[in-house]
C-alpha atoms as a PDB file:
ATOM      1  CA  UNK A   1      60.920 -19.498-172.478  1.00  0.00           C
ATOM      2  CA  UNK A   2      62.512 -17.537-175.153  1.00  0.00           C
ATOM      3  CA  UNK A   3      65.175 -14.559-174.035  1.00  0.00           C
ATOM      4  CA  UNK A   4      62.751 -11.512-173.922  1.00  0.00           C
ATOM      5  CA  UNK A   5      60.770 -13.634-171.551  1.00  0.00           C
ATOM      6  CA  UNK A   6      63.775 -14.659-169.665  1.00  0.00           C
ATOM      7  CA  UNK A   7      64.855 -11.018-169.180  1.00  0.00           C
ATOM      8  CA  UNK A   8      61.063 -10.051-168.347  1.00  0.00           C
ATOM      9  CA  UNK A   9      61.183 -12.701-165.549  1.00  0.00           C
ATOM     10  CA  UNK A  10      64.174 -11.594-164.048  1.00  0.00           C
ATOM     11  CA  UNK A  11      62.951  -7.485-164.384  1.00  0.00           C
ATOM     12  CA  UNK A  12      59.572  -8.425-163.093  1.00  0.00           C
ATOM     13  CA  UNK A  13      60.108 -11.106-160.674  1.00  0.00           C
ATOM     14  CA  UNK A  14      57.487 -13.681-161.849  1.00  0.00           C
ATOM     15  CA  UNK A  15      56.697 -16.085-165.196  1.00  0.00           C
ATOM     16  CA  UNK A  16      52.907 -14.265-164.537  1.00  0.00           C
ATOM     17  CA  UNK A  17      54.375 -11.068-164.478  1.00  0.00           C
ATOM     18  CA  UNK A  18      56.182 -11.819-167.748  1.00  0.00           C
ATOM     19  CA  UNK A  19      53.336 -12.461-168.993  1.00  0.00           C
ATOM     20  CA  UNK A  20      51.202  -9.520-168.554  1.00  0.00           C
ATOM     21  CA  UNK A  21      53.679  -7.438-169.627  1.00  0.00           C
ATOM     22  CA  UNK A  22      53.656  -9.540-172.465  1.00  0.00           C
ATOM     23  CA  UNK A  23      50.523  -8.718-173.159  1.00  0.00           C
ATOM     24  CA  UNK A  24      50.330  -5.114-172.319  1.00  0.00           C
ATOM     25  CA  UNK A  25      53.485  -3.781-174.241  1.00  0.00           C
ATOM     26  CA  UNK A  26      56.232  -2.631-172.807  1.00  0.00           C
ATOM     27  CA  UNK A  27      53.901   0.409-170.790  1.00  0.00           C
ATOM     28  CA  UNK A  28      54.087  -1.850-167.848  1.00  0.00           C
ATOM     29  CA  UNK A  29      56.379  -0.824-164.851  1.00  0.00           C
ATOM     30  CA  UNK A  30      57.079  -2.095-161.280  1.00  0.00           C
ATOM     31  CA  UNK A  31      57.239  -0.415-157.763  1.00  0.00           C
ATOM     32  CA  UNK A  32      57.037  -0.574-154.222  1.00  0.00           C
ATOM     33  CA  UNK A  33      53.593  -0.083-152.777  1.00  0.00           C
ATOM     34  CA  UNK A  34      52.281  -0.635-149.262  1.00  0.00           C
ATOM     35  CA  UNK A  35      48.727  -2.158-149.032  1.00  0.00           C
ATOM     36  CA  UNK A  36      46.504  -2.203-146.132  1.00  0.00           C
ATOM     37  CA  UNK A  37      43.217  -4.241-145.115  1.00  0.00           C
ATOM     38  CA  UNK A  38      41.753  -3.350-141.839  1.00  0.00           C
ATOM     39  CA  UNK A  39      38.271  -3.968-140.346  1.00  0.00           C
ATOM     40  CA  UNK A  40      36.693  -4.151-136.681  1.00  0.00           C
ATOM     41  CA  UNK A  41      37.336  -7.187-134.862  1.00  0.00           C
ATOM     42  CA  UNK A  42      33.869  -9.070-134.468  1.00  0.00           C
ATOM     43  CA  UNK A  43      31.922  -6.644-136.115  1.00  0.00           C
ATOM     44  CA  UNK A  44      29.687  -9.352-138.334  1.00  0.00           C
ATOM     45  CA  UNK A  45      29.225 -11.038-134.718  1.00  0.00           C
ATOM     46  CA  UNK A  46      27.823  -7.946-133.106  1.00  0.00           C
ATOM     47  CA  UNK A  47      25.321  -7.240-135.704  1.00  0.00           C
ATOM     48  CA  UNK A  48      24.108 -10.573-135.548  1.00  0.00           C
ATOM     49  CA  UNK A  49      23.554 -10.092-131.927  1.00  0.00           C
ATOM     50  CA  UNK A  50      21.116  -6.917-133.058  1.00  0.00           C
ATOM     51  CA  UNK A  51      23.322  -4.069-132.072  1.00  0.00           C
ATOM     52  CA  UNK A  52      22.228  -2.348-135.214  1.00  0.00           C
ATOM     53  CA  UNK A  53      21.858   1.608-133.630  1.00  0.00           C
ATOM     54  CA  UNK A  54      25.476   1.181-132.479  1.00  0.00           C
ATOM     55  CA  UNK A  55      27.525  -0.450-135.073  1.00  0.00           C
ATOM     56  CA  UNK A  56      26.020   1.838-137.657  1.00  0.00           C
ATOM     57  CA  UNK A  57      27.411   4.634-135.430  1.00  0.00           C
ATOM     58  CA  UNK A  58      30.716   2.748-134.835  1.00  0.00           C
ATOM     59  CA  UNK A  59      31.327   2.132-138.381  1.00  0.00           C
ATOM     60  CA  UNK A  60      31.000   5.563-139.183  1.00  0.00           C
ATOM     61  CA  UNK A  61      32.980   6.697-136.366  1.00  0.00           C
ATOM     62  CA  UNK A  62      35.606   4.174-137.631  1.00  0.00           C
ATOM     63  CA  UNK A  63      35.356   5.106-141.889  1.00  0.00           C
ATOM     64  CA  UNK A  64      35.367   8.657-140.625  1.00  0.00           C
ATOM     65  CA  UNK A  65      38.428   8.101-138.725  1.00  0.00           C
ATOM     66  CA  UNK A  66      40.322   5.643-141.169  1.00  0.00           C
ATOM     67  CA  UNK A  67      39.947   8.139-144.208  1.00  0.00           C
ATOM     68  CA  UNK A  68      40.793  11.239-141.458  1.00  0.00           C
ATOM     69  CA  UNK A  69      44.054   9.135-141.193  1.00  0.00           C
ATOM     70  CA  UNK A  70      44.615   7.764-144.707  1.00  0.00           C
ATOM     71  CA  UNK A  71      44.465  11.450-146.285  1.00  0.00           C
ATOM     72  CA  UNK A  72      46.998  12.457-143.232  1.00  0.00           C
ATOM     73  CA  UNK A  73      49.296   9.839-144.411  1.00  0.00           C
ATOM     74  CA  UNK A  74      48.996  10.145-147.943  1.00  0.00           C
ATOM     75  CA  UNK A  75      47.112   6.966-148.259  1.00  0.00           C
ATOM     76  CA  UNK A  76      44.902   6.601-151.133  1.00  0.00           C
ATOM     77  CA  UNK A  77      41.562   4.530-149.755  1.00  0.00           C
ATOM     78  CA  UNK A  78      40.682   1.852-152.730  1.00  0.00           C
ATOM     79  CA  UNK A  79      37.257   0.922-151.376  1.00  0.00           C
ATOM     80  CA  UNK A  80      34.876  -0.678-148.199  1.00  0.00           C
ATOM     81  CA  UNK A  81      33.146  -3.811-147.905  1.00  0.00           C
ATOM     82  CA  UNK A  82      31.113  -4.213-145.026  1.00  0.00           C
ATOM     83  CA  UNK A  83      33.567  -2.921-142.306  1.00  0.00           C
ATOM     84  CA  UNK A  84      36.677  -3.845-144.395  1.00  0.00           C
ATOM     85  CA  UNK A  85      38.802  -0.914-145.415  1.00  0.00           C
ATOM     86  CA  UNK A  86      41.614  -1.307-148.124  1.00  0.00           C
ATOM     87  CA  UNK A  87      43.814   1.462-148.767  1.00  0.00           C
ATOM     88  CA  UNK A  88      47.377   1.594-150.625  1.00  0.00           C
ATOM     89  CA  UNK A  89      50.589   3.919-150.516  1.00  0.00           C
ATOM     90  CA  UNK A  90      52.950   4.739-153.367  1.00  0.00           C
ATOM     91  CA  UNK A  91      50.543   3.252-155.990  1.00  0.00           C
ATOM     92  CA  UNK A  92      48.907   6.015-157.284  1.00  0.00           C
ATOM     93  CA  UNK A  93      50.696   9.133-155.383  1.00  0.00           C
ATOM     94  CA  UNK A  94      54.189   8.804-154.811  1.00  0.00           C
ATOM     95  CA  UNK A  95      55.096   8.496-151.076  1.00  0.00           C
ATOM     96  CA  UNK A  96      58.777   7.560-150.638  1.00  0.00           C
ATOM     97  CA  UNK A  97      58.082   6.800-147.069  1.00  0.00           C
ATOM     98  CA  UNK A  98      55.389   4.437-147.719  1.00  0.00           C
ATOM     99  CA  UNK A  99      55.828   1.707-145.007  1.00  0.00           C
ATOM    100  CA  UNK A 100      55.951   4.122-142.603  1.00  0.00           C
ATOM    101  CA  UNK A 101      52.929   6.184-143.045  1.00  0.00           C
ATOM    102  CA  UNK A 102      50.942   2.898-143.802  1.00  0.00           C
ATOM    103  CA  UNK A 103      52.283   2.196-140.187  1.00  0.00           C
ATOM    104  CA  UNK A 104      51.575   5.429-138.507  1.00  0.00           C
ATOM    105  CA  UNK A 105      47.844   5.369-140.090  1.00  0.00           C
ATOM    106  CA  UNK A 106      47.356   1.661-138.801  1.00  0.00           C
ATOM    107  CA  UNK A 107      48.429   2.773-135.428  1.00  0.00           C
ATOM    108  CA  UNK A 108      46.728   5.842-134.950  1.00  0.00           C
ATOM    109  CA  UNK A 109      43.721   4.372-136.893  1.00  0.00           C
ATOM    110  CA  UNK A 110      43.835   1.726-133.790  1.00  0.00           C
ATOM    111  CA  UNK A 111      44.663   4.861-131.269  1.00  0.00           C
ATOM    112  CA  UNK A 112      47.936   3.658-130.566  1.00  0.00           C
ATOM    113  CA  UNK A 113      50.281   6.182-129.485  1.00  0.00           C
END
């Protein structure tokens, strides 16, 4: 490993992260982010069992809810599969308190109080 790799490992934390930036330039820049990946506990299971009607209207219900508690938090929603909901904080809007609100959005998102 020669010593601009070395000093990339030890900025970046990983050989592969060395080696992106390595191949990106030196535009490439760390931070903290929070990620979450949330989705409704046997929801594949009730649609097999044809609930159709109703888990069309729960998953709205539930979208409708997690976005109504993303933008709240300042979460940024990064896309849906199915019933699976990924959503980040501090990636692409800074949100110093990002643990926290990814917290508070999980919990209310799972009415928690």
């Amino acid at each position: 490993m020669t010593p601009q790799e070395e000093g990339s490992r030890s900025a970046l934390g990983s050989p592969e992260a060395a080696q992106v930036q390595n191949l990106l330039g030196s535009d490439v820049s760390t931070k903290k982010v929070t990620l979450m990946v949330c989705n409704i506990v046997d929801f594949l299971v009730m649609c097999q069992e044809g609930r159709g009607q109703s888990m069309q209207r729960m998953l709205t219900t539930y979208l409708s809810a997690g976005l109504h508690h993303l933008r709240v938090s300042k979460g940024i929603p990064d896309s849906f599969s199915g019933d699976r909901l990924y959503a980040s904080w501090n990636g692409v809007r800074a949100c110093s308190s990002h643990r926290f609100a990814a917290y508070h959005a999980a919990k209310d998102m799972c009415g928690d109080k």
